[in-house]
Protein backbone atom coordinates (compact mmCIF):
# COMPACT_ATOMS: atom_id res chain seq x y z
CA UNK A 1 -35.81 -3.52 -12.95
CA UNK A 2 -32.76 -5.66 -12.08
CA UNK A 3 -29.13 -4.03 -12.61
CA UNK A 4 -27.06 -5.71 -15.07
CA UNK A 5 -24.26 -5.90 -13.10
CA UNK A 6 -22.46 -7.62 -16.37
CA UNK A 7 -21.67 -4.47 -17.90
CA UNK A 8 -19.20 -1.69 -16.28
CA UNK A 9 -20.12 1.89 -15.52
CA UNK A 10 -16.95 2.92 -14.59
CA UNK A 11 -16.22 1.91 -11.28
CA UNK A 12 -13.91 -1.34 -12.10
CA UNK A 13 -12.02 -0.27 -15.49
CA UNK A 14 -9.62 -2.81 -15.30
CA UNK A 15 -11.91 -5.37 -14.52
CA UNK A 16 -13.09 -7.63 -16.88
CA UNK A 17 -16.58 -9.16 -15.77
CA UNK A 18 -17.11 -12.48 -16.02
CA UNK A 19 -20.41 -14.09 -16.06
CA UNK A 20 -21.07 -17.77 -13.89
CA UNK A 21 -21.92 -18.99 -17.89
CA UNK A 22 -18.63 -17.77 -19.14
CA UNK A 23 -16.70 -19.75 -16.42
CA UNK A 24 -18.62 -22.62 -17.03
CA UNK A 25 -18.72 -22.55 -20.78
CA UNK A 26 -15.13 -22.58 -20.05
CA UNK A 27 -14.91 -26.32 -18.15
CA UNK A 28 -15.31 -24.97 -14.82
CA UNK A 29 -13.50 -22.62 -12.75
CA UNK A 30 -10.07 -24.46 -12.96
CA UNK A 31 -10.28 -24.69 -16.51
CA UNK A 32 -11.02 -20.92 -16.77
CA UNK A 33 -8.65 -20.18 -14.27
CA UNK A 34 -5.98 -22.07 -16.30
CA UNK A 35 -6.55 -20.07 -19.64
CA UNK A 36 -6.81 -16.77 -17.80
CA UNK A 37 -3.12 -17.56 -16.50
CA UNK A 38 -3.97 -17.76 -13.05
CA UNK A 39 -3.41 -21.03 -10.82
CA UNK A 40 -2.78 -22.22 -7.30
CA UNK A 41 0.98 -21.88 -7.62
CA UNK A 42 0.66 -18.02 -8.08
CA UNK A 43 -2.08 -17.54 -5.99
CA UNK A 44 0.08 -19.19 -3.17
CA UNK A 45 3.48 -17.32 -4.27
CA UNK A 46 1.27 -13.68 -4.33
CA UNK A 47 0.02 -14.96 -0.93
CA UNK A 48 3.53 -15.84 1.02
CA UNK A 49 5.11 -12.46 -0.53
CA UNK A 50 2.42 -10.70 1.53
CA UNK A 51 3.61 -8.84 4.53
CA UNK A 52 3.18 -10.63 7.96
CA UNK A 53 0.24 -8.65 9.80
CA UNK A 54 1.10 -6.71 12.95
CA UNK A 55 -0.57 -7.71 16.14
CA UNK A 56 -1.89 -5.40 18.20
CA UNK A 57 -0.17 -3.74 21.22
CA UNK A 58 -1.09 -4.00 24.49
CA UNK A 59 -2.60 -0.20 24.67
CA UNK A 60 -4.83 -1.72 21.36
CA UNK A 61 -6.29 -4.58 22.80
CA UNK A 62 -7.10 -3.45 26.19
CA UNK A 63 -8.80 -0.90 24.18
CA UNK A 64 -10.56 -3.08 22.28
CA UNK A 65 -11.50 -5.47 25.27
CA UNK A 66 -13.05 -2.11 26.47
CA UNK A 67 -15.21 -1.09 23.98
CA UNK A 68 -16.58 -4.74 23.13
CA UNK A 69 -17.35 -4.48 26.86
CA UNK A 70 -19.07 -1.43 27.04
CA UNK A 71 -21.36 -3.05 23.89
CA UNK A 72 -22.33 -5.56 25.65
């Protein structure tokens, strides 16, 4: 028997699920992105207001050139 993965036991409370039908029923996923409030302009914003990812060290990535070559 398949899972209806439609309906929420729990694990995402906050999240509303939304079936490929719904979205399409909608206009398409910029027309249901568009009455859910979301568009490109806040995706981008949320996006830039991230914070910059660190690079690794020197110690880090001669570590990690060391493992990947022990895998080998």
């Amino acid at each position: 028997m398949k899972t209806d993965i439609s309906k929420s036991d729990g694990s995402f409370r906050t999240h509303k699920s939304i079936s490929p039908e719904e979205i399409l029923a909608a206009g398409g996923a910029t027309a249901f992105g568009r009455r859910s409030g979301k568009n490109n302009e806040t995706l981008i914003k949320a996006l830039e207001n991230l914070p910059k990812p660190e690079p690794f060290t020197e110690e880090e990535w001669t570590d990690l050139m060391a493992d990947l070559e022990k895998d080998k």
